[in-house]
Structures are given as structure tokens and as C-alpha cells.
C-alpha atoms as a PDB file:
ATOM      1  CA  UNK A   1       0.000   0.000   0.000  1.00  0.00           C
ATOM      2  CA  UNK A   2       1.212   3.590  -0.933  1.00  0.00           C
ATOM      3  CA  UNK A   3       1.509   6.442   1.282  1.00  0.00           C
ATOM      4  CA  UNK A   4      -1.087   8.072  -0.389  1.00  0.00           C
ATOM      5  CA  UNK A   5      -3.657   5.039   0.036  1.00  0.00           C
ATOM      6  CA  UNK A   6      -2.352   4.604   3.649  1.00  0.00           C
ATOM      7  CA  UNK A   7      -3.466   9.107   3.719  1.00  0.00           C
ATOM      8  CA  UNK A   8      -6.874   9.019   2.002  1.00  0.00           C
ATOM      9  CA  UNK A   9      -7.332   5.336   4.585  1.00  0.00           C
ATOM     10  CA  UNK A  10      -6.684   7.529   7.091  1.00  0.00           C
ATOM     11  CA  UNK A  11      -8.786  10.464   6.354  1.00  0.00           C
ATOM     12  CA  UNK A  12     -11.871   8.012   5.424  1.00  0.00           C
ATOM     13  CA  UNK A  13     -11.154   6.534   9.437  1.00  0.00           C
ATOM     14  CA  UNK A  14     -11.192  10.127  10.723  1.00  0.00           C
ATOM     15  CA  UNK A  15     -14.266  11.359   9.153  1.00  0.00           C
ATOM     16  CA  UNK A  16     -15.939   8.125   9.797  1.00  0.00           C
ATOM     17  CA  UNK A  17     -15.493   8.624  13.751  1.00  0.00           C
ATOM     18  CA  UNK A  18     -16.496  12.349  13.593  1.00  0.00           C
ATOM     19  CA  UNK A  19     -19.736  11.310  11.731  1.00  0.00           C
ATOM     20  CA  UNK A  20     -20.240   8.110  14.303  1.00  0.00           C
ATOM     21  CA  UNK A  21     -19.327  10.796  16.959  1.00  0.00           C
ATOM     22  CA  UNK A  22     -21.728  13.448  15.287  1.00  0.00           C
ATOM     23  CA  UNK A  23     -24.546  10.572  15.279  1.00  0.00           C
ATOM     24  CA  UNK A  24     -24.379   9.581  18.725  1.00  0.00           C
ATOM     25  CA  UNK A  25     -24.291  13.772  19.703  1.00  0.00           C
ATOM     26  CA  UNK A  26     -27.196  14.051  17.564  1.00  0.00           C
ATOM     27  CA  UNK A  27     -29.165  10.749  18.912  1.00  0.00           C
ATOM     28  CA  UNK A  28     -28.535  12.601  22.955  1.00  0.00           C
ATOM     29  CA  UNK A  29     -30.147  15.502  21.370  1.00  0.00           C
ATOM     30  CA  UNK A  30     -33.016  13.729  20.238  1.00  0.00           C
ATOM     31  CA  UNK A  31     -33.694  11.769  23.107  1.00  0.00           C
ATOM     32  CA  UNK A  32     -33.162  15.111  25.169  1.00  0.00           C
ATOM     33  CA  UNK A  33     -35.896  17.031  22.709  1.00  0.00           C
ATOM     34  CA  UNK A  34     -38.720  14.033  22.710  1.00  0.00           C
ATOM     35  CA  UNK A  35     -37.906  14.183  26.404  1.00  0.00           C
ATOM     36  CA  UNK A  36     -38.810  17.824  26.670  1.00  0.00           C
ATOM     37  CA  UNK A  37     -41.620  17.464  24.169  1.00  0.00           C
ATOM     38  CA  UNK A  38     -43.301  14.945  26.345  1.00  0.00           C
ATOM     39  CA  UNK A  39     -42.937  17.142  29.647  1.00  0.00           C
ATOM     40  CA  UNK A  40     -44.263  20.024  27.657  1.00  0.00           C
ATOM     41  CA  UNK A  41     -47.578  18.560  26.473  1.00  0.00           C
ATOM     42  CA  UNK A  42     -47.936  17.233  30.228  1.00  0.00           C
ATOM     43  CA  UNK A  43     -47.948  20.609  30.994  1.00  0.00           C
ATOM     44  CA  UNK A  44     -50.454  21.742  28.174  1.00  0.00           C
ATOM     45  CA  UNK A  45     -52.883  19.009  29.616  1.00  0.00           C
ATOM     46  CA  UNK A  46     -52.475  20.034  32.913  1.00  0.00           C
ATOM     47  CA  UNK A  47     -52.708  23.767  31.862  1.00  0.00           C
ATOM     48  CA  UNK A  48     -55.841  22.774  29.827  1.00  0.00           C
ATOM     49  CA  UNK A  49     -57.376  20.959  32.919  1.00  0.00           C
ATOM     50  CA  UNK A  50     -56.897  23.903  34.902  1.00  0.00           C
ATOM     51  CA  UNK A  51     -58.219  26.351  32.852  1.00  0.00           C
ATOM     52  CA  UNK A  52     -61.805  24.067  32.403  1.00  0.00           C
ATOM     53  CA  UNK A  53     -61.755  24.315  35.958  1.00  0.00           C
ATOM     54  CA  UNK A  54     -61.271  28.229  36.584  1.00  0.00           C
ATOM     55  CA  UNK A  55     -63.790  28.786  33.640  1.00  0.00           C
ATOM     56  CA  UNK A  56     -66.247  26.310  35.541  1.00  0.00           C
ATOM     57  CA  UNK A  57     -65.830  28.753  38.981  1.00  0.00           C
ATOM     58  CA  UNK A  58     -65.766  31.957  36.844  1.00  0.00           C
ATOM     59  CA  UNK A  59     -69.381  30.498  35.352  1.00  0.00           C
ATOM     60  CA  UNK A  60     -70.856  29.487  39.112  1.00  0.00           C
ATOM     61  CA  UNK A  61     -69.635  32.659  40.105  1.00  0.00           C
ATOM     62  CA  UNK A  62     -71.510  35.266  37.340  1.00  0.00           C
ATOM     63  CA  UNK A  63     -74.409  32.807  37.769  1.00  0.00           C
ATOM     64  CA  UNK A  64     -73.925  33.378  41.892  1.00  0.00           C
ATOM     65  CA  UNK A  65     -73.233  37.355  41.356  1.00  0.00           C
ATOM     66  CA  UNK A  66     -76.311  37.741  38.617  1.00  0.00           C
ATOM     67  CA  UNK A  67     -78.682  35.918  41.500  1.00  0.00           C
ATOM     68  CA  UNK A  68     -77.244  38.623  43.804  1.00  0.00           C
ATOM     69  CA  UNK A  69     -78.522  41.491  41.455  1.00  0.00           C
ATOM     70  CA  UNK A  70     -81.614  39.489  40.866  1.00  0.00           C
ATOM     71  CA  UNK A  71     -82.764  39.785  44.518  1.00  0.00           C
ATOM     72  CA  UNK A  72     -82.158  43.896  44.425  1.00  0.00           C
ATOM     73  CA  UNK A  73     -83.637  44.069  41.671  1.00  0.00           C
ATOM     74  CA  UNK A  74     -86.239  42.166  42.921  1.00  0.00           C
ATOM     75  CA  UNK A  75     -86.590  44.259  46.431  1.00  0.00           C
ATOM     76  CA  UNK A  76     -86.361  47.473  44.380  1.00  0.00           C
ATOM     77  CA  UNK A  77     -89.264  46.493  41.917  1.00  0.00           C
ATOM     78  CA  UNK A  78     -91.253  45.274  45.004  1.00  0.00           C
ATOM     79  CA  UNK A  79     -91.072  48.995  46.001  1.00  0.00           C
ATOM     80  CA  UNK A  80     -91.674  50.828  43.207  1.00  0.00           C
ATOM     81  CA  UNK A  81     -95.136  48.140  42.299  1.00  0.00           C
ATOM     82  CA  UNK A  82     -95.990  49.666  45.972  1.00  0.00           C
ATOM     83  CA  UNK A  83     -95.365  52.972  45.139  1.00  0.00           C
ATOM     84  CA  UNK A  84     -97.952  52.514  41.860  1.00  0.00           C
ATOM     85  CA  UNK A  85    -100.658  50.837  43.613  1.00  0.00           C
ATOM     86  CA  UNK A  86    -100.392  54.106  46.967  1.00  0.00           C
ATOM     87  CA  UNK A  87    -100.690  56.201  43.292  1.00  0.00           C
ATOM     88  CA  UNK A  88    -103.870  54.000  41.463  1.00  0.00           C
ATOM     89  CA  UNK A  89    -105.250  54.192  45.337  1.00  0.00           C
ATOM     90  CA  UNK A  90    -105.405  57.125  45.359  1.00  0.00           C
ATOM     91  CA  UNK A  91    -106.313  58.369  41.723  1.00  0.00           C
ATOM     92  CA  UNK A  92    -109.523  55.471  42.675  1.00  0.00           C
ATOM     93  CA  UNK A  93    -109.923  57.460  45.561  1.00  0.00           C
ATOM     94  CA  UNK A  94    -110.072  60.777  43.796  1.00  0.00           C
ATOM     95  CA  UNK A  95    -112.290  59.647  41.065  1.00  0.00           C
ATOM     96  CA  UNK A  96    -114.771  57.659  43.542  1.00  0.00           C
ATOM     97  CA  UNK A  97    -114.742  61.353  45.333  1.00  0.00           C
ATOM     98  CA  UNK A  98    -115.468  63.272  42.083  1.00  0.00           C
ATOM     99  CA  UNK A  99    -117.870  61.020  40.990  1.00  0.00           C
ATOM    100  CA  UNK A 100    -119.811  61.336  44.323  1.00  0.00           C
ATOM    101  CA  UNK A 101    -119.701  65.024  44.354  1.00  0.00           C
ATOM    102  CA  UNK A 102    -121.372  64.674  40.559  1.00  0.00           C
ATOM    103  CA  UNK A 103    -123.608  62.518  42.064  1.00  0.00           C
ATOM    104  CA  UNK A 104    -125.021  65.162  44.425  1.00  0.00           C
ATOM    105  CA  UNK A 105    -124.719  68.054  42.663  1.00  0.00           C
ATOM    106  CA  UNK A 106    -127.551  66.555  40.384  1.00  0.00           C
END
């Protein structure tokens, strides 16, 4: 074997072990990154679970809060159906007066 055979041997040896070296760099990396991937959608489903739940207590809350309007709203129309029936009273009253005073003025 030549020198030159022995050279080009020895280059094709070289590159060989940088590209098994590069492989078993890049087969970590891989490994490390599906790793990661699968702790990251973990997290996504866990995220995901939480965020049903605080939209399921945001929901029983603005259904609790609107019930909590509902009953002043309910006192304050209570009132003001009082206040209209005192008025119709008396505009009854006023009309059962003028109609008597017709009555015996005739």
C-alpha cells in the first residue's frame, strides 16, 4: 500500500469517527428534545385541565353574582309596584270622590 492510500485510509477513518461521533451527539439531542416534548404537552394538559376548571368557577360565580342582582332588583321592583298601587289608590280614591260630588250636585 502507498503512502497516499495509507493518507486518504486515514482520512476516510477520521471522518468516519467524527460522523459516528456526530450521530451519537445528535441521537442525545433527540432523546433530550422528545424528552422535553413529552414534559411540555404534560404541561399543556395540565394547563388545559386547569383552565376548564377556573372557567367552571368563573361560570358558578356570574351565575352566583347575577342571583345577587336578581334579589335587588327584585326588592327594588317590590317597592316601586308599591309605590304605583299608593298612586292607582289614590287616583280610585279621587275619582270615587269626584264622581260622588257629581252625584249630588244633580
Amino acid at each position: 500500500m502507498t503512502k497516499e492510500e495509507r493518507k486518504q485510509i486515514n482520512r476516510f477513518v477520521a471522518r468516519t469517527r467524527q460522523l459516528i461521533l456526530q450521530y451519537q451527539t445528535l441521537q442525545d439531542e433527540n432523546i433530550r428534545l422528545t424528552t422535553s416534548l413529552a414534559e411540555q404537552a404534560d404541561n399543556i394538559k395540565t394547563l388545559q385541565t386547569q383552565l376548564q376548571d377556573c372557567q367552571k368557577r368563573y361560570e358558578t360565580l356570574k351565575t352566583a353574582k347575577m342571583m345577587e342582582i336578581s334579589d335587588g332588583d327584585i326588592k327594588a321592583a317590590k317597592q316601586r309596584i308599591n309605590r304605583l298601587v299608593r298612586n292607582v289608590d289614590k287616583c280610585i280614591g279621587i275619582i270615587t270622590a269626584a264622581e260622588a260630588d257629581s252625584n249630588t250636585q244633580e
